[in-house]
Protein backbone atom coordinates (compact mmCIF):
# COMPACT_ATOMS: atom_id res chain seq x y z
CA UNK A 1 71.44 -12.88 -54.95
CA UNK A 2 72.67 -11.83 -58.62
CA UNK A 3 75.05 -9.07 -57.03
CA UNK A 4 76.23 -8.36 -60.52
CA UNK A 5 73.47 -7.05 -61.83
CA UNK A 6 73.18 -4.99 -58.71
CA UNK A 7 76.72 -3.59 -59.35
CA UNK A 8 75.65 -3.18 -63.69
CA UNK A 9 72.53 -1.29 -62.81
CA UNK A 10 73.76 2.06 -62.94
CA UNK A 11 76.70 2.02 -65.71
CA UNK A 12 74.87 -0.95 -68.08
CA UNK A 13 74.90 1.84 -71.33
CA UNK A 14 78.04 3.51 -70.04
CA UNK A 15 79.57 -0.90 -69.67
CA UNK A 16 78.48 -1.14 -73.16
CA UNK A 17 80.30 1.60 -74.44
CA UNK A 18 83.17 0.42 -72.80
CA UNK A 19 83.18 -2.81 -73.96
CA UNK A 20 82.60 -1.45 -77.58
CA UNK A 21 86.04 0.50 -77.35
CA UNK A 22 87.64 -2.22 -75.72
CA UNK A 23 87.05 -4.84 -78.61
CA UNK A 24 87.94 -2.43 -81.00
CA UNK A 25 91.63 -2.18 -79.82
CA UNK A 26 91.83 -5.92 -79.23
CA UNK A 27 90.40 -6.45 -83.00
CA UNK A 28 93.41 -6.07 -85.88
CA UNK A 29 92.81 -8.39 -89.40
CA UNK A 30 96.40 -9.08 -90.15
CA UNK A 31 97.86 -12.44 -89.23
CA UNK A 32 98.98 -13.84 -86.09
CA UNK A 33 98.68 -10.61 -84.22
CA UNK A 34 94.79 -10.51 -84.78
CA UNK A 35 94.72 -14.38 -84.05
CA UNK A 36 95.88 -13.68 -80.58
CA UNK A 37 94.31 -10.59 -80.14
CA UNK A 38 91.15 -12.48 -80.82
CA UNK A 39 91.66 -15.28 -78.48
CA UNK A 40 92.62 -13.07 -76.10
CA UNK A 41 89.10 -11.08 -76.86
CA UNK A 42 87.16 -14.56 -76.07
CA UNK A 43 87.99 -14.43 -72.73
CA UNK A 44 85.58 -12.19 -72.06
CA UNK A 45 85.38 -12.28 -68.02
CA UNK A 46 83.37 -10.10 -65.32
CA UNK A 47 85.05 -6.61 -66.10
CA UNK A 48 85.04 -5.77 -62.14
CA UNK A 49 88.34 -3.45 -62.64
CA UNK A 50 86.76 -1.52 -65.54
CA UNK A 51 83.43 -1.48 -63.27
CA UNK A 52 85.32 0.20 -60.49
CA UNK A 53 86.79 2.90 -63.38
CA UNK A 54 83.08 3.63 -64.14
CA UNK A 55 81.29 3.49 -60.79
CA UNK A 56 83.80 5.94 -58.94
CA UNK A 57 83.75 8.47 -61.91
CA UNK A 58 79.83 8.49 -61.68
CA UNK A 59 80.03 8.85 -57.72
CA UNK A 60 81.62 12.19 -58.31
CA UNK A 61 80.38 13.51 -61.16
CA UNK A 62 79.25 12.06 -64.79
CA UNK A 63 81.06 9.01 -66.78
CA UNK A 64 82.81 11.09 -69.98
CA UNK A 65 85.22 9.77 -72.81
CA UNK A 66 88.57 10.26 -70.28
CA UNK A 67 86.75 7.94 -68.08
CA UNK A 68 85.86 5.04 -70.80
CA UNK A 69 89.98 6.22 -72.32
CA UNK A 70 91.02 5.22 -68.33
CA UNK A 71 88.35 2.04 -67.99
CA UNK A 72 90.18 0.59 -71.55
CA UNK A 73 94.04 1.47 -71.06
CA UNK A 74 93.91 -0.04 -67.10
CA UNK A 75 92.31 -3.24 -68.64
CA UNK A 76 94.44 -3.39 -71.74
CA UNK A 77 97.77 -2.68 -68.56
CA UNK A 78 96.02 -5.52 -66.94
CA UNK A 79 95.86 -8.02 -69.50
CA UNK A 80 99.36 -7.51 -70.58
CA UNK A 81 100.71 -8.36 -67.01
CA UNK A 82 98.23 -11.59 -67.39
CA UNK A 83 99.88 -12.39 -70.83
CA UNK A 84 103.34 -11.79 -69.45
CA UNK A 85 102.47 -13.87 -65.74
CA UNK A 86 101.41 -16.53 -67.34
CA UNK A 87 105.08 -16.70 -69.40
CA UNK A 88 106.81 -16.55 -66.12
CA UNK A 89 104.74 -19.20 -64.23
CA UNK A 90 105.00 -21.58 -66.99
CA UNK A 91 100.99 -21.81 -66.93
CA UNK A 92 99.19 -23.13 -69.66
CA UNK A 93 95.51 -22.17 -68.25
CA UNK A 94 94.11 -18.58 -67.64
CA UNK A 95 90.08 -19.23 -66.51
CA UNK A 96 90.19 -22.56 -68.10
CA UNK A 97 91.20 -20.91 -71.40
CA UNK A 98 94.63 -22.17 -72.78
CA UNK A 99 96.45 -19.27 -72.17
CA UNK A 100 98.39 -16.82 -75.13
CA UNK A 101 102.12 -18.93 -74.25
CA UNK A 102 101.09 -22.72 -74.07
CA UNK A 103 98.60 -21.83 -77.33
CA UNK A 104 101.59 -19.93 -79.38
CA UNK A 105 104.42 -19.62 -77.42
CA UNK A 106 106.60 -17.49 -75.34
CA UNK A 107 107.76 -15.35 -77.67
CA UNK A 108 105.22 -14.98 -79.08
CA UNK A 109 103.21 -14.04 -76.11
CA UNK A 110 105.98 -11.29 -74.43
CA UNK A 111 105.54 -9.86 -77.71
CA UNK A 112 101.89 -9.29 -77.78
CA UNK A 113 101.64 -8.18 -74.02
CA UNK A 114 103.79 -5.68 -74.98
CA UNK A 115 101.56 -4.75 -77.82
CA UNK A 116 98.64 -4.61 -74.97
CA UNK A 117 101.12 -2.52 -72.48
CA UNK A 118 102.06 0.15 -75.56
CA UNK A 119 98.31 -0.08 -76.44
CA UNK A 120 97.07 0.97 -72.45
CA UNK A 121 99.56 3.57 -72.64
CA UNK A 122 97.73 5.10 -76.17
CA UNK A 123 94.81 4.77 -75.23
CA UNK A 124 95.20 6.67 -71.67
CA UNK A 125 96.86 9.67 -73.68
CA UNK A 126 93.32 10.31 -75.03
CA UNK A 127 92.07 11.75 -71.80
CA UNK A 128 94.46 14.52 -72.19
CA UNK A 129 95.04 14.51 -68.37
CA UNK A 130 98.56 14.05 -67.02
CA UNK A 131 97.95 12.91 -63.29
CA UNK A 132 95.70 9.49 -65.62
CA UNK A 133 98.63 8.95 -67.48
CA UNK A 134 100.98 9.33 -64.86
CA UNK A 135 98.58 6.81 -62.76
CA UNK A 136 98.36 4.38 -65.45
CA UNK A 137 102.66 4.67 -66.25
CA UNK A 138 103.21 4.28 -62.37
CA UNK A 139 100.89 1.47 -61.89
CA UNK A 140 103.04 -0.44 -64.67
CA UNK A 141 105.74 -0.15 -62.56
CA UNK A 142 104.23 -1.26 -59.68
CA UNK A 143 102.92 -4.87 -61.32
CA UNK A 144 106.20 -5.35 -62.18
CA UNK A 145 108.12 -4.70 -59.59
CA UNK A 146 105.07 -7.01 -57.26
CA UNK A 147 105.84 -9.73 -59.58
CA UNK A 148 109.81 -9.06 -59.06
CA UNK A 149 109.33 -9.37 -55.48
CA UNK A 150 107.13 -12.49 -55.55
CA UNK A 151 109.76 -14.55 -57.57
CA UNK A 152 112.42 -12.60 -54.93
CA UNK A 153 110.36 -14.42 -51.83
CA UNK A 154 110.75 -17.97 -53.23
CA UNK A 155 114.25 -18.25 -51.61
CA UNK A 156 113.37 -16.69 -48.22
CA UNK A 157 113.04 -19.60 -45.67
CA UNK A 158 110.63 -17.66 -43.83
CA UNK A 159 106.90 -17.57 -44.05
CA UNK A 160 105.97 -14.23 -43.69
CA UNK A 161 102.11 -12.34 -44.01
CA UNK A 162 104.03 -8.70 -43.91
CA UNK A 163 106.08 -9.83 -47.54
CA UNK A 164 102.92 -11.29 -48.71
CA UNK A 165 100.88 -8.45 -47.85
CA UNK A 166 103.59 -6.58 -49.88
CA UNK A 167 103.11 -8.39 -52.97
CA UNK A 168 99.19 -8.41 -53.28
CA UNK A 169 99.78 -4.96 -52.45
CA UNK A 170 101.67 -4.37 -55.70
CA UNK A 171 100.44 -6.93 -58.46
CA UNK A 172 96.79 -6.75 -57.07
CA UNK A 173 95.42 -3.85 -55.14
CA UNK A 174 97.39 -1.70 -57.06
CA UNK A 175 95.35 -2.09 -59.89
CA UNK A 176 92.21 -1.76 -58.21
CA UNK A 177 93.03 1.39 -56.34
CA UNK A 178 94.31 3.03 -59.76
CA UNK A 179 90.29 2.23 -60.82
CA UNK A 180 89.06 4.12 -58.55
CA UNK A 181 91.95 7.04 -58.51
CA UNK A 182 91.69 7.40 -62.51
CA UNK A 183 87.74 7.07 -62.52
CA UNK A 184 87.37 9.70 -59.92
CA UNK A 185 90.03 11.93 -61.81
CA UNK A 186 88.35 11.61 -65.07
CA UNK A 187 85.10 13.11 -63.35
CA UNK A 188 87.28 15.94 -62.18
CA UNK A 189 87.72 14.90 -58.39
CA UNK A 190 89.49 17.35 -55.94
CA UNK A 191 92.59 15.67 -54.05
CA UNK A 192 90.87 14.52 -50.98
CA UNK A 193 87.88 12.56 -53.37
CA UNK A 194 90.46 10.71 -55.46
CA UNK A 195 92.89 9.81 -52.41
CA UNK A 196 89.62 8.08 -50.67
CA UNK A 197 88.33 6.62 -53.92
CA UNK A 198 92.47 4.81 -54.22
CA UNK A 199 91.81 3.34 -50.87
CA UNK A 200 88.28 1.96 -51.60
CA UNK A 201 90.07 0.45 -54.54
CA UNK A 202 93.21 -0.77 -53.12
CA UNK A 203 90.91 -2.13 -49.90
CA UNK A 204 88.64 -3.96 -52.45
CA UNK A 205 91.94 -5.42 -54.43
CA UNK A 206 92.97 -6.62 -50.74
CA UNK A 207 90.00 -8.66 -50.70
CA UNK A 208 89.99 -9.81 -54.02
CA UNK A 209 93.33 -10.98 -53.97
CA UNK A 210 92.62 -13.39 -50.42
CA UNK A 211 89.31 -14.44 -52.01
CA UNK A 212 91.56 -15.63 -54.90
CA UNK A 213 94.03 -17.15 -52.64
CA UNK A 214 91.37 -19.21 -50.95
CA UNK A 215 90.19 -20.58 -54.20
CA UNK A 216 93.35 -22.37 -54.50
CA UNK A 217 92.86 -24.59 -51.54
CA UNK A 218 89.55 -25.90 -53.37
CA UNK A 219 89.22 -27.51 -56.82
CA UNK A 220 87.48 -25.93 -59.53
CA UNK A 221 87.27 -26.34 -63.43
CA UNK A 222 85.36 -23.35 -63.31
CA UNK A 223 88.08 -21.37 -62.03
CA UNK A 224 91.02 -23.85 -64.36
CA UNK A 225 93.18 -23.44 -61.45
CA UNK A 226 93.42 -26.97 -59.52
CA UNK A 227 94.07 -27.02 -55.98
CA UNK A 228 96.91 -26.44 -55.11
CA UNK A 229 98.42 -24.62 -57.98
CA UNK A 230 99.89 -21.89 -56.56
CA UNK A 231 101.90 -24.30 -54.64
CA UNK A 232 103.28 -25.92 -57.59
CA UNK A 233 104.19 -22.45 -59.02
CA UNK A 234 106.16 -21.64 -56.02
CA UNK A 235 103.60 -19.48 -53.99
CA UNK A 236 102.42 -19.69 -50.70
CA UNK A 237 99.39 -17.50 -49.57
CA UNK A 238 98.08 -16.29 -46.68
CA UNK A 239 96.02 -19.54 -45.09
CA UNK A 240 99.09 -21.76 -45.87
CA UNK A 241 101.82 -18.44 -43.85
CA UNK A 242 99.04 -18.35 -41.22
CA UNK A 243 99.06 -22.21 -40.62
CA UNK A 244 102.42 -22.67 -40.85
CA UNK A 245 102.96 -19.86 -38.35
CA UNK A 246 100.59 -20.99 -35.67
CA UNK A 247 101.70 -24.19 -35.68
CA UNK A 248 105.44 -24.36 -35.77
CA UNK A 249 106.14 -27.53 -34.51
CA UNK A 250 104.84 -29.27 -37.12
CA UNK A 251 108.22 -29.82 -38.46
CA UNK A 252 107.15 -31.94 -41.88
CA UNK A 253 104.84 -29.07 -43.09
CA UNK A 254 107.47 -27.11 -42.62
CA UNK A 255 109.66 -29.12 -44.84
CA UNK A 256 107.02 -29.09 -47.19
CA UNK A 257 106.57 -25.59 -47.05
CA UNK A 258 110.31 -25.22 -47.70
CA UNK A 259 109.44 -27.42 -51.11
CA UNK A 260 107.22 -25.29 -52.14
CA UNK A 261 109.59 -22.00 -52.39
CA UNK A 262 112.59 -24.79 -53.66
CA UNK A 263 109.95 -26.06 -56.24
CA UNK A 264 110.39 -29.57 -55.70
CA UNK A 265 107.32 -30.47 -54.07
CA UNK A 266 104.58 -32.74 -55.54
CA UNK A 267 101.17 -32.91 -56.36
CA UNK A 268 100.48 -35.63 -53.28
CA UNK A 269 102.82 -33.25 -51.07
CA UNK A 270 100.67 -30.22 -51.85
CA UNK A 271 97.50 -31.95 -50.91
CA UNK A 272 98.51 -33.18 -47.18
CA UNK A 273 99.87 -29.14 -47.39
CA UNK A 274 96.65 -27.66 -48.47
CA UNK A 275 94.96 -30.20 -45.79
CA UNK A 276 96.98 -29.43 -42.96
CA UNK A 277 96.12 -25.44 -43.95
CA UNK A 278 92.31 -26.38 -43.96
CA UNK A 279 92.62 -28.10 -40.10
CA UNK A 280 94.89 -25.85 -38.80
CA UNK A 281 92.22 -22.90 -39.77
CA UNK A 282 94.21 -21.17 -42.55
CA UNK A 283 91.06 -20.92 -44.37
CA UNK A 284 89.02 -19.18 -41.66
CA UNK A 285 91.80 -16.95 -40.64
CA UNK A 286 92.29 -15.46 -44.41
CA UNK A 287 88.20 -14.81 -44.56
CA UNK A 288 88.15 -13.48 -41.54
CA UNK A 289 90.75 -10.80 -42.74
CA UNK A 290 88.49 -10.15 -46.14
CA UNK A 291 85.71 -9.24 -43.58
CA UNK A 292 88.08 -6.59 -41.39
CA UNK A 293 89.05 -4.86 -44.60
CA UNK A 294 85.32 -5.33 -46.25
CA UNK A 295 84.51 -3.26 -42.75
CA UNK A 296 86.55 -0.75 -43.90
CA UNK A 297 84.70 -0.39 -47.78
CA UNK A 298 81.37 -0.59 -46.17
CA UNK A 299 82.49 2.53 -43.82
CA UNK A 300 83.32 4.40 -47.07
CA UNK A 301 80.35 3.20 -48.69
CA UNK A 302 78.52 4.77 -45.94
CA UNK A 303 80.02 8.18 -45.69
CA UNK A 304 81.05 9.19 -49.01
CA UNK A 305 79.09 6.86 -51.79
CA UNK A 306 75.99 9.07 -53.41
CA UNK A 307 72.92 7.41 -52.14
CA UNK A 308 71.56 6.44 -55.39
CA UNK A 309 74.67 3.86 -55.79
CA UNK A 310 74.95 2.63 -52.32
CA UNK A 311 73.28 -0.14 -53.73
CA UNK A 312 75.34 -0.82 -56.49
CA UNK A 313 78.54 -0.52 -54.60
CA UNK A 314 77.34 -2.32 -51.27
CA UNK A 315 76.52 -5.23 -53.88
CA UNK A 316 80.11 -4.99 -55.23
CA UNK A 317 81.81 -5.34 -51.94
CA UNK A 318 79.46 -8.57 -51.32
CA UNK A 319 80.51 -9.81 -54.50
CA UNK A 320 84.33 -9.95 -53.97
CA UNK A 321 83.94 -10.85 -50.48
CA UNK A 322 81.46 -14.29 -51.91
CA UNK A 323 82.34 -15.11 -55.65
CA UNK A 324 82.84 -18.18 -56.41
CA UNK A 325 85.36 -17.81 -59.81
């Protein structure tokens, strides 16, 4: 089923617009800057967080300028975090793109996700509403201090789901639930209509985050993330915690595990890792928890979504829950 055009169908002119906006910030003719700028503007991708902006302002009311101003600055926020990620991880791929550091190089890089994160924050003061810029300032704050707390966890021995539930919390679903806290603002949404449209969002980052986890057990050019790259970076997700956890006297993937966080493990390491995850039903365990919380987006889907976008946002849910990249 093409669930994106299902999730388009209602916004397509409105996506459009956005899009228009958002290349025109991301487009500058002088030098270097406007070389990055521009391969940063070839990535292109799927949009889903501006989407969300779009779909929960037209579920309360109509899709205005303050809601395309929101869609643009929380994009431009969350390509400055990727810019600035990808410096701290050492990657050199972002969606089988060289990424902004291994093309140029760090400094170059820090410097223009800080262009991007000055450029969110100007482009969020055109909505003239204080609780959207507040949202976008806070949520700034919050990817930081998730990505703070993820380096933090590398030198705890334990494998915990509560501290990794903390960190997808804060570099991942906090993004999503600001998309659907700003886009209901911007349609003028009472108190009650935004908190419910911040947990849709953050409950849809939850899953978005595990489906992204899970790609990491599996290969994929696609996706120019091999398997097992979040290992080598340090990371371990929730399959790998729930393995390790359920099977605890398996005392050499536990010294493996232990590799991981030291960063010292390698590539054939990671592989009898990502294997043992796989048997020990790591895999199962973290879709199984993307269909409890998708339970929880359908029920809101049901109650509070207009009928005439049901559709659009049932296919969204189904989407995260089944992509692929």
């Amino acid at each position: 089923m093409d669930y994106l055009s299902l999730i388009r169908k209602p916004i397509e002119k409105d996506l459009e617009d956005f899009k228009q906006v958002f290349e025109k910030v991301l487009t500058r003719d002088d030098g270097l800057l406007g070389q990055v700028l521009g391969h940063i503007r070839q990535r292109g991708g799927k949009r889903m967080r501006p989407i969300m902006t779009l779909l929960s302002a037209l579920n309360i009311g109509e899709i205005n300028e303050a809601t395309l101003h929101s869609a643009v600055g929380l994009e431009l926020l969350h390509t400055a975090s990727l810019v600035h990620d990808d410096v701290v991880d050492e990657s050199s791929e972002r969606r089988g793109q060289a990424s902004v550091n291994a093309l140029y190089n760090n400094k170059v890089a820090v410097l223009v996700g800080d262009y991007l994160l000055s450029s969110a924050l100007l482009s969020v003061s055109y909505t003239d509403n204080q609780r959207i810029i507040q949202y976008l300032a806070k949520l700034g704050c919050t990817l930081s201090a998730g990505e703070i707390l993820q380096l933090q966890n590398t030198s705890n021995k334990e494998f915990s789901e509560e501290i990794y539930y903390q960190v997808i919390n804060q570099k991942t679903a906090s993004l999503f639930e600001a998309c659907g806290a700003m886009g209901a603002l911007s349609a003028g949404a009472n108190d009650e209509e935004v908190e419910r449209a911040r947990q849709f969002g953050h409950n849809i980052g939850m899953i978005f985050q595990i489906r992204d986890d899970i790609f990491d057990y599996y290969d994929s050019k696609e996706i120019g993330k091999p398997t097992g790259n979040d290992m080598l970076e340090g990371k371990l997700t929730l399959p790998a915690i729930y393995a390790l956890n359920e099977n605890t006297d398996y005392e050499a993937m536990h010294t493996l595990a232990q590799k991981v966080k030291a960063g010292t493990i390698n590539p054939d390491e990671i592989a009898v890792l990502v294997e043992f995850t796989k048997q020990k039903g790591g895999i199962d365990y973290a879709r199984q928890k993307m269909i409890e919380i998708g339970n929880d987006v359908q029920a809101y889907i049901d109650k509070y979504v207009k009928d005439e976008l049901k559709e659009s946002f049932s296919a969204y849910l189904e989407y995260v829950i089944q992509r692929n990249l």
